[in-house]
C-alpha atoms as a PDB file:
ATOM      1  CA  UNK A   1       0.000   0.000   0.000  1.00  0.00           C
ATOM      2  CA  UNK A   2       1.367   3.175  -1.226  1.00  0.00           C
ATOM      3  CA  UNK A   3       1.946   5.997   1.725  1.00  0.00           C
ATOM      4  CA  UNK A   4       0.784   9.261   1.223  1.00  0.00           C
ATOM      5  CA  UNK A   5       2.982  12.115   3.365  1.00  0.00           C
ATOM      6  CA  UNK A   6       1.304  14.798   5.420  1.00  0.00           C
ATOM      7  CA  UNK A   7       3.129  16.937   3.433  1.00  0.00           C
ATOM      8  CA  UNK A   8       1.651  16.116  -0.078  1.00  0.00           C
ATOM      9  CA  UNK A   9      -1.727  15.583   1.124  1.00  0.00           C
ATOM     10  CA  UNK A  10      -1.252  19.364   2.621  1.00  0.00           C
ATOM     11  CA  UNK A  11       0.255  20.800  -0.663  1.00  0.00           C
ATOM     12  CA  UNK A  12      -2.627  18.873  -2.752  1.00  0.00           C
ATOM     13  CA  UNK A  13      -5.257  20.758  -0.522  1.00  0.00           C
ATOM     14  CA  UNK A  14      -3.512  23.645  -0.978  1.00  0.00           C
ATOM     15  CA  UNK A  15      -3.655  23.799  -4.526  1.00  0.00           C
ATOM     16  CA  UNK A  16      -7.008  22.742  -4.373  1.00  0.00           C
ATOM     17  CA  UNK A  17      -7.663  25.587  -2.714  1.00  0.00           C
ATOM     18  CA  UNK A  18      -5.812  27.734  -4.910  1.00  0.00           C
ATOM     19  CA  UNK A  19      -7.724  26.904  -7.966  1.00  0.00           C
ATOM     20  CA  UNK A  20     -10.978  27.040  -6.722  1.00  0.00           C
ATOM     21  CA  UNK A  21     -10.339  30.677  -5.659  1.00  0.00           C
ATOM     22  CA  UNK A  22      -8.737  31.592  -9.282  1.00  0.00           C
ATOM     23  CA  UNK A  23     -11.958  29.768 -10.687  1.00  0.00           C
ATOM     24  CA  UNK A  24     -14.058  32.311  -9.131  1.00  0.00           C
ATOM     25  CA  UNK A  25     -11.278  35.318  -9.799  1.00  0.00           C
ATOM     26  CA  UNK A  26     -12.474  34.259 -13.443  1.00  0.00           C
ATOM     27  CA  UNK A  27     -16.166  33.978 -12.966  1.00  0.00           C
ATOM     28  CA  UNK A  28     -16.189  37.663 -10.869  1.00  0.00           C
ATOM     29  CA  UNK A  29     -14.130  39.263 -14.050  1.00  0.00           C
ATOM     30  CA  UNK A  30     -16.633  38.337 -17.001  1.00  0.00           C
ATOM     31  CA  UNK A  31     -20.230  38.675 -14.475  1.00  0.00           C
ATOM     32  CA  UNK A  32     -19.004  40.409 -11.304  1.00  0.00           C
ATOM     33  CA  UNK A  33     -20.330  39.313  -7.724  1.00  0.00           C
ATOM     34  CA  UNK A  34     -23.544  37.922  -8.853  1.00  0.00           C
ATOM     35  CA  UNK A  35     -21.456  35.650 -11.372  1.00  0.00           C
ATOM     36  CA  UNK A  36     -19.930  33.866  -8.360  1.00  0.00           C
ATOM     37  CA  UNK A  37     -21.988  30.734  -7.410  1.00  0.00           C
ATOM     38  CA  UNK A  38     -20.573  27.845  -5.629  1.00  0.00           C
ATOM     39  CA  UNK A  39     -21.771  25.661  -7.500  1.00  0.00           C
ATOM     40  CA  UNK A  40     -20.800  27.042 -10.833  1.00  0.00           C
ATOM     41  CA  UNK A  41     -17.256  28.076  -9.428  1.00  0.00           C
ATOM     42  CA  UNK A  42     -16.838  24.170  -8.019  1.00  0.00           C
ATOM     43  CA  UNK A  43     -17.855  22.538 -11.545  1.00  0.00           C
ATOM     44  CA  UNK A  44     -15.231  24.887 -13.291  1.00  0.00           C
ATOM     45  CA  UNK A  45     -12.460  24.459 -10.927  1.00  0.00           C
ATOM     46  CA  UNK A  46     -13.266  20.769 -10.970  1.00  0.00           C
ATOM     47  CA  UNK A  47     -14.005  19.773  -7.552  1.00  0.00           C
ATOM     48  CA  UNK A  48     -16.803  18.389  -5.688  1.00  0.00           C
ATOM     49  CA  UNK A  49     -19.176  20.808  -4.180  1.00  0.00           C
ATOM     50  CA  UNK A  50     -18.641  19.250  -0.761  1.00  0.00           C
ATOM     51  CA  UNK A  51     -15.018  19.901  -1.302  1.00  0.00           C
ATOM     52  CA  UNK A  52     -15.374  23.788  -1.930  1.00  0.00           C
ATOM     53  CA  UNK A  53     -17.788  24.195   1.223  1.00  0.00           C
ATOM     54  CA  UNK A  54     -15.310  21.986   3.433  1.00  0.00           C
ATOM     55  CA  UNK A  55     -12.664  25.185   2.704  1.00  0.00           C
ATOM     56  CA  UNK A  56     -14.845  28.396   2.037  1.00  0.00           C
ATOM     57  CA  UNK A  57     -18.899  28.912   3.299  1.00  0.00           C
ATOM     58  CA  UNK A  58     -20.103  31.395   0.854  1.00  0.00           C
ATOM     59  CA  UNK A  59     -18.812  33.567  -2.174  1.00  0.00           C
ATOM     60  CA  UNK A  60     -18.268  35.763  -0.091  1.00  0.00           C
ATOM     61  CA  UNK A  61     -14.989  33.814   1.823  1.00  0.00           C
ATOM     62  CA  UNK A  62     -13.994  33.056  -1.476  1.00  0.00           C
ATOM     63  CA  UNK A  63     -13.588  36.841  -2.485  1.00  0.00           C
ATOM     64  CA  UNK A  64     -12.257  37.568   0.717  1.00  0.00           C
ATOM     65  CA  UNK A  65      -9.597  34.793  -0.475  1.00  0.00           C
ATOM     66  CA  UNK A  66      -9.189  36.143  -3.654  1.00  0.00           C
ATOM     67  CA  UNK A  67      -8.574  40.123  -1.945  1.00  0.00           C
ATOM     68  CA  UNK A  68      -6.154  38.337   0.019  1.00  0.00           C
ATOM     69  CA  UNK A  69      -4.101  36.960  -3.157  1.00  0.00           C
ATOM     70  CA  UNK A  70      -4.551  40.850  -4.720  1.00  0.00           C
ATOM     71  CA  UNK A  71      -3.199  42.087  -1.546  1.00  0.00           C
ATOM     72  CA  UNK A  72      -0.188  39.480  -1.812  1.00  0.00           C
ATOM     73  CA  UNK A  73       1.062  40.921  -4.955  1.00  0.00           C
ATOM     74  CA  UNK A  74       0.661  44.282  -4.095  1.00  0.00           C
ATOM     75  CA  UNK A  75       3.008  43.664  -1.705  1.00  0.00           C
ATOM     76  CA  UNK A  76       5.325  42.234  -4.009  1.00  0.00           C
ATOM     77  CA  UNK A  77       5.214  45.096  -6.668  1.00  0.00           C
ATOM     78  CA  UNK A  78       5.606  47.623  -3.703  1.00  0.00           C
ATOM     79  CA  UNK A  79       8.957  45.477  -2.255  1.00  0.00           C
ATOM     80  CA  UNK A  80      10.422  46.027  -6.172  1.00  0.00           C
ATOM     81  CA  UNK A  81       9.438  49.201  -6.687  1.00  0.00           C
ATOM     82  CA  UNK A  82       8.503  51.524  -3.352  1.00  0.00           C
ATOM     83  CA  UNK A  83       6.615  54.798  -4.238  1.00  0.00           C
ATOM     84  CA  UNK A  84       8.811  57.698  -4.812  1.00  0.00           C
ATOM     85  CA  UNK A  85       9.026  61.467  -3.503  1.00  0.00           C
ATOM     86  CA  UNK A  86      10.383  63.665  -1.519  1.00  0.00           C
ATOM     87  CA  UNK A  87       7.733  64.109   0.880  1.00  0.00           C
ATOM     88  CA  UNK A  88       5.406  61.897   2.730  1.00  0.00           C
ATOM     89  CA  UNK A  89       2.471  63.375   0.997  1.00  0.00           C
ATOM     90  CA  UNK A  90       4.322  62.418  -2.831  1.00  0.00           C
ATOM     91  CA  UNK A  91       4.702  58.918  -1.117  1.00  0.00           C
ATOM     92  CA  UNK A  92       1.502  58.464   0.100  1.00  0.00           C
ATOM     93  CA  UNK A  93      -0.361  59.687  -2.829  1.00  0.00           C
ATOM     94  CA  UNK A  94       1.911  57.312  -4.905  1.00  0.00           C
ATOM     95  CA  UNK A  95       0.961  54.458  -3.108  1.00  0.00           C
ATOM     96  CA  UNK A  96      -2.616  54.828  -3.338  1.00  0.00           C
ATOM     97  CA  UNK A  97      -2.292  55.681  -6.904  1.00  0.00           C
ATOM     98  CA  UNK A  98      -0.375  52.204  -7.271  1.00  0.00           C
ATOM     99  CA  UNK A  99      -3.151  50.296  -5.244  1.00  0.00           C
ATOM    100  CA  UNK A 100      -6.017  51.477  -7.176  1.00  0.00           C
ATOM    101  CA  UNK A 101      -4.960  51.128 -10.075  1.00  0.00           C
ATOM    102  CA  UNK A 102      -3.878  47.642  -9.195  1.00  0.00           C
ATOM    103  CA  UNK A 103      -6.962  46.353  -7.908  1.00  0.00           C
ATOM    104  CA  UNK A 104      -9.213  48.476 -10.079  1.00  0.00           C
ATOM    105  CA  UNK A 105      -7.682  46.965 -13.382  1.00  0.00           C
ATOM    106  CA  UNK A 106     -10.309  44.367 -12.880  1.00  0.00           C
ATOM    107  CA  UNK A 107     -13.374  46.582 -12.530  1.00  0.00           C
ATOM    108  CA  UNK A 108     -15.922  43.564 -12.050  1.00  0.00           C
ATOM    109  CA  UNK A 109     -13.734  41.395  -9.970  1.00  0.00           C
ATOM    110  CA  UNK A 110     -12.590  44.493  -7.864  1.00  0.00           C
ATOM    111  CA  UNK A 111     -16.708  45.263  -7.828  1.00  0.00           C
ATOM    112  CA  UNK A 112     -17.394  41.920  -6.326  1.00  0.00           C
ATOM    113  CA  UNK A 113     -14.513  41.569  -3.650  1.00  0.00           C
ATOM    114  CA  UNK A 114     -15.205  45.275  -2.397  1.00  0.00           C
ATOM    115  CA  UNK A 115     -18.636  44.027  -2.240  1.00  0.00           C
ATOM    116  CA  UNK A 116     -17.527  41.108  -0.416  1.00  0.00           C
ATOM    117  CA  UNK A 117     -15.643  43.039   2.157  1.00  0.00           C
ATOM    118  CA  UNK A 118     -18.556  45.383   2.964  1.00  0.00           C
ATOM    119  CA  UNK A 119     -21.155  42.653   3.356  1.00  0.00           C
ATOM    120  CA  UNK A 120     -20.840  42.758   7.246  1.00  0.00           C
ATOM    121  CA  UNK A 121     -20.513  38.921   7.371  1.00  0.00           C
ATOM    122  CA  UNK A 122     -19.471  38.392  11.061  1.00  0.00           C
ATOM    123  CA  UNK A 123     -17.389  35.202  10.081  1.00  0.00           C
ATOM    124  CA  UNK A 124     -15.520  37.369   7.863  1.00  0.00           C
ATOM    125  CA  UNK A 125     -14.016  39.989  10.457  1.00  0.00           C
ATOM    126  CA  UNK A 126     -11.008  38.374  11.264  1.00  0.00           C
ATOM    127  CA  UNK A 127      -9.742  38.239   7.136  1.00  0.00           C
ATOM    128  CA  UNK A 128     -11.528  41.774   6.254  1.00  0.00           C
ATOM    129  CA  UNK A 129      -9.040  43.168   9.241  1.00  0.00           C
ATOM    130  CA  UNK A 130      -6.103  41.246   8.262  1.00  0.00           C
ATOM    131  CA  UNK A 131      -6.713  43.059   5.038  1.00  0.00           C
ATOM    132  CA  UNK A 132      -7.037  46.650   6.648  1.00  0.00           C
ATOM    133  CA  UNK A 133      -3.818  45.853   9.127  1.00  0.00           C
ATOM    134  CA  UNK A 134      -1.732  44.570   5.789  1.00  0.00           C
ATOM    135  CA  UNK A 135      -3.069  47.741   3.707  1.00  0.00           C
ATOM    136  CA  UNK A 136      -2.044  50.239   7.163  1.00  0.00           C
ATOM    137  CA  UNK A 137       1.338  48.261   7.341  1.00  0.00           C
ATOM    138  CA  UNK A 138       1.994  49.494   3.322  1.00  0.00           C
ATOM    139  CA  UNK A 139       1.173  53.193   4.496  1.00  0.00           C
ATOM    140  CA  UNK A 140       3.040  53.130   7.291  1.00  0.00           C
ATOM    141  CA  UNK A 141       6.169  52.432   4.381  1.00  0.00           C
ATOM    142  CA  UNK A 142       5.049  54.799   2.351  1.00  0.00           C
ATOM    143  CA  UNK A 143       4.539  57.551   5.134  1.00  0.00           C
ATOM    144  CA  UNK A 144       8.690  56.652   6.042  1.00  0.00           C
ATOM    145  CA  UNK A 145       9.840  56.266   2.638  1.00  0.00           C
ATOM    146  CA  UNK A 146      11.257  53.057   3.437  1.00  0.00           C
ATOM    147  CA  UNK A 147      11.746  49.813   1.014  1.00  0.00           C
ATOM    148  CA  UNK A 148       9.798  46.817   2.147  1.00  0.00           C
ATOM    149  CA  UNK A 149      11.655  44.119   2.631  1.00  0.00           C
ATOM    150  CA  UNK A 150      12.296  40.482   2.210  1.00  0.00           C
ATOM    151  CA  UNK A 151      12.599  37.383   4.301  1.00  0.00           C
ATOM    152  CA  UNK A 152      14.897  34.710   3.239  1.00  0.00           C
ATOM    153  CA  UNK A 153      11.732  32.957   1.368  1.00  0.00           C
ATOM    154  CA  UNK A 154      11.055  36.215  -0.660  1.00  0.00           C
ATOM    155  CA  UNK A 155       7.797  37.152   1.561  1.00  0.00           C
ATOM    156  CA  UNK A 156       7.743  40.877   2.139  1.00  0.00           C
ATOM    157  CA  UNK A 157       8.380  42.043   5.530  1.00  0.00           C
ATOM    158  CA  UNK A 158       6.469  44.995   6.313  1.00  0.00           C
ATOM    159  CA  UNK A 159       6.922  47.752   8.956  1.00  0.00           C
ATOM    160  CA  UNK A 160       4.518  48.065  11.597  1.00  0.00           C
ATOM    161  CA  UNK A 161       4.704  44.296  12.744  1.00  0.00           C
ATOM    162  CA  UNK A 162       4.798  42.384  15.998  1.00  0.00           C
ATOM    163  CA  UNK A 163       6.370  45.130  18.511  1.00  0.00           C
ATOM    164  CA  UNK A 164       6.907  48.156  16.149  1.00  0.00           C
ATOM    165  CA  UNK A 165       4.118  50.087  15.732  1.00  0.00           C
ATOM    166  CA  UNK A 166       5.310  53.536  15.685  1.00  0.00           C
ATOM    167  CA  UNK A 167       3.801  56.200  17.616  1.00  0.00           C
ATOM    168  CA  UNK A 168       0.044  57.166  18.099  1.00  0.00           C
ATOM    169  CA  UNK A 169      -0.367  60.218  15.968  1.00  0.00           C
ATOM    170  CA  UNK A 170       1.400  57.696  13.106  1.00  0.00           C
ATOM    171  CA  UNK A 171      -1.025  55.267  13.647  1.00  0.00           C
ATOM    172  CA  UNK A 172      -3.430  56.971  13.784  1.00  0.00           C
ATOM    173  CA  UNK A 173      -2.582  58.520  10.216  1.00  0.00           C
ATOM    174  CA  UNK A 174      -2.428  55.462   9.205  1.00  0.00           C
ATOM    175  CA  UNK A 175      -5.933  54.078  10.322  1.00  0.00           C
ATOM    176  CA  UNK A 176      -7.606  57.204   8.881  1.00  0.00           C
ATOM    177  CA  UNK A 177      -5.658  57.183   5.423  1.00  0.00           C
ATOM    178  CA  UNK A 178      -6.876  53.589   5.655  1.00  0.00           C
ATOM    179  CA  UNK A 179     -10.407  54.141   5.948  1.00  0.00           C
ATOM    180  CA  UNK A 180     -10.740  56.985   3.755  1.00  0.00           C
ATOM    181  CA  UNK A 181      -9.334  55.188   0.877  1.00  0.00           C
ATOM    182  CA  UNK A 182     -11.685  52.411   1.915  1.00  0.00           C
ATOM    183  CA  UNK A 183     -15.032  54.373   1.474  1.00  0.00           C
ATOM    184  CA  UNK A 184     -13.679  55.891  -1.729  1.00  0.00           C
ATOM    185  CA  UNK A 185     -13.716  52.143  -2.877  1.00  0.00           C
ATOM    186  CA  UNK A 186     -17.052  51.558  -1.362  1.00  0.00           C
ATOM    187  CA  UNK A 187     -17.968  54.865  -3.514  1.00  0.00           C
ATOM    188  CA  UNK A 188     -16.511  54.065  -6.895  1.00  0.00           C
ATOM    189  CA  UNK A 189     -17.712  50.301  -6.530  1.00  0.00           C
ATOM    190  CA  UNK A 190     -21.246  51.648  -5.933  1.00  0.00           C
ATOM    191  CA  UNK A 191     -20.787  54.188  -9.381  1.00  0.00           C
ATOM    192  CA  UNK A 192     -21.005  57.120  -7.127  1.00  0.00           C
ATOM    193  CA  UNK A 193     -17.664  58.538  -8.644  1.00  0.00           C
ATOM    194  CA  UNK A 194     -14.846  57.562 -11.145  1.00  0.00           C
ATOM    195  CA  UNK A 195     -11.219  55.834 -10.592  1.00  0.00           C
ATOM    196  CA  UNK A 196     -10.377  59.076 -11.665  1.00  0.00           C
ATOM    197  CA  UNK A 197     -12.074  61.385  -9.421  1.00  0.00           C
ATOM    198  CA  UNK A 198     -11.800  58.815  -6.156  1.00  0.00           C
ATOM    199  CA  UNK A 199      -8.271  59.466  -6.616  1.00  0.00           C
ATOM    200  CA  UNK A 200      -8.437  63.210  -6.508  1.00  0.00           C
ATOM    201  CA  UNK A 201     -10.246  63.006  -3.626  1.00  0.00           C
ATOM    202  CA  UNK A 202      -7.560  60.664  -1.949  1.00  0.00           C
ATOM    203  CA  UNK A 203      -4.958  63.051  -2.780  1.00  0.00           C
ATOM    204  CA  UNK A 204      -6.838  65.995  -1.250  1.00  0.00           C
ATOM    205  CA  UNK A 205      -8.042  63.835   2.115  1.00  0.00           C
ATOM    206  CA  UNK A 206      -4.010  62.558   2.203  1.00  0.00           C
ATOM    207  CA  UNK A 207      -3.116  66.677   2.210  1.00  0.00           C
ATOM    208  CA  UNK A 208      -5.416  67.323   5.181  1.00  0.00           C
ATOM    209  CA  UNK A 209      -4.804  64.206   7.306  1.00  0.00           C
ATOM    210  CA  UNK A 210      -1.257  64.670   6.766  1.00  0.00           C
ATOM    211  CA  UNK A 211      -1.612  68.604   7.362  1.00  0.00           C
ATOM    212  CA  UNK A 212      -3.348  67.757  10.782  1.00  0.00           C
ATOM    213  CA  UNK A 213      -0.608  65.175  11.709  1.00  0.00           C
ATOM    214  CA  UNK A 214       1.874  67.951  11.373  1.00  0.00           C
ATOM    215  CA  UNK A 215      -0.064  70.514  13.557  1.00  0.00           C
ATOM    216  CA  UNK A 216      -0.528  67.867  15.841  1.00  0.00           C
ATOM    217  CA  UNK A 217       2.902  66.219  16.019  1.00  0.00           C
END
């Protein structure tokens, strides 16, 4: 009888896993959030229905999953090439320039997992804030005009981690910069404003947080 490691069995769940969330990355790009049903997302990615609900409960985990694999390259493109300027502001702006963009090249797909995000699931918290506390950690970068970088494996290492969180006024830039460029999300996602426009007004809220910092500091 042939022995199966822990190890492969792991790494075959794992890319189990993986496809079924790039299966529905597909679906939410050609129909948006409505596109995503289990049971169309399990029959493309080839698995069992059973299978997909043993790993994620509704479309909305699997968006949730598939923000979290947006978020991982994000991180990646900022470790290779930080934003640039010569003031936190130029920084700052630069960054959220680079993460819209980034996650709005997808409109439908970015649609659905900002829909995802903001659907108040309880069961969800714990991922939607690992999102907001990876997002604040990228800031915080941004706000220093340091490099992120990278562990022996090539995983970014961010600031802001496990005992270094900087002072209160920074994170409390931070958490507001966060949030503001959250709602403008919410906003576009909802048509109430272009990519365009909801990064003018991210620029603008940027000068006046960071204006108030100042004063404040």
């Amino acid at each position: 009888m042939k022995r199966v490691s822990i190890r492969a069995v792991s790494e075959e769940m794992e890319a189990r896993s993986k496809r079924i969330v790039e299966t529905a990355v597909e679906l939410a790009e050609q129909g948006g959030f409505e596109a995503v049903r289990l049971r169309d997302v399990a029959s493309h990615a080839g698995v069992a229905l059973g299978t997909l609900y043993r790993r994620f409960r509704s479309k909305e985990d699997l968006l949730v999953a598939a923000l979290e694999l947006e978020t991982s390259d994000l991180e990646r493109r900022i470790t290779h090439r930080p934003p640039r300027g010569g003031s936190a502001l130029e920084r700052v702006t630069g960054f959220f320039t680079m993460a819209t963009r980034g996650l709005c090249r997808r409109p439908n797909l970015a649609r659905a997992m900002v829909k995802a995000m903001a659907s108040g699931d309880p069961e969800l918290a714990t991922k939607v804030a690992n999102f907001h506390d990876r997002m604040g950690r990228l800031i915080l970068a941004a706000l220093r005009g340091q490099g992120v970088a990278e562990s022996e494996a090539g995983a970014p290492i961010l600031p802001g981690g496990e005992g270094e969180r900087g002072g209160e006024v920074e994170q409390q830039l931070c958490y507001a910069l966060n949030l503001v460029w959250f709602g403008l999300l919410v906003g576009w996602s909802s048509g109430l404003h272009s990519q365009a426009a909801m990064m003018d007004h991210m620029s603008h809220s940027a000068e006046l947080l960071l204006l108030g910092a100042e004063a404040k500091g």
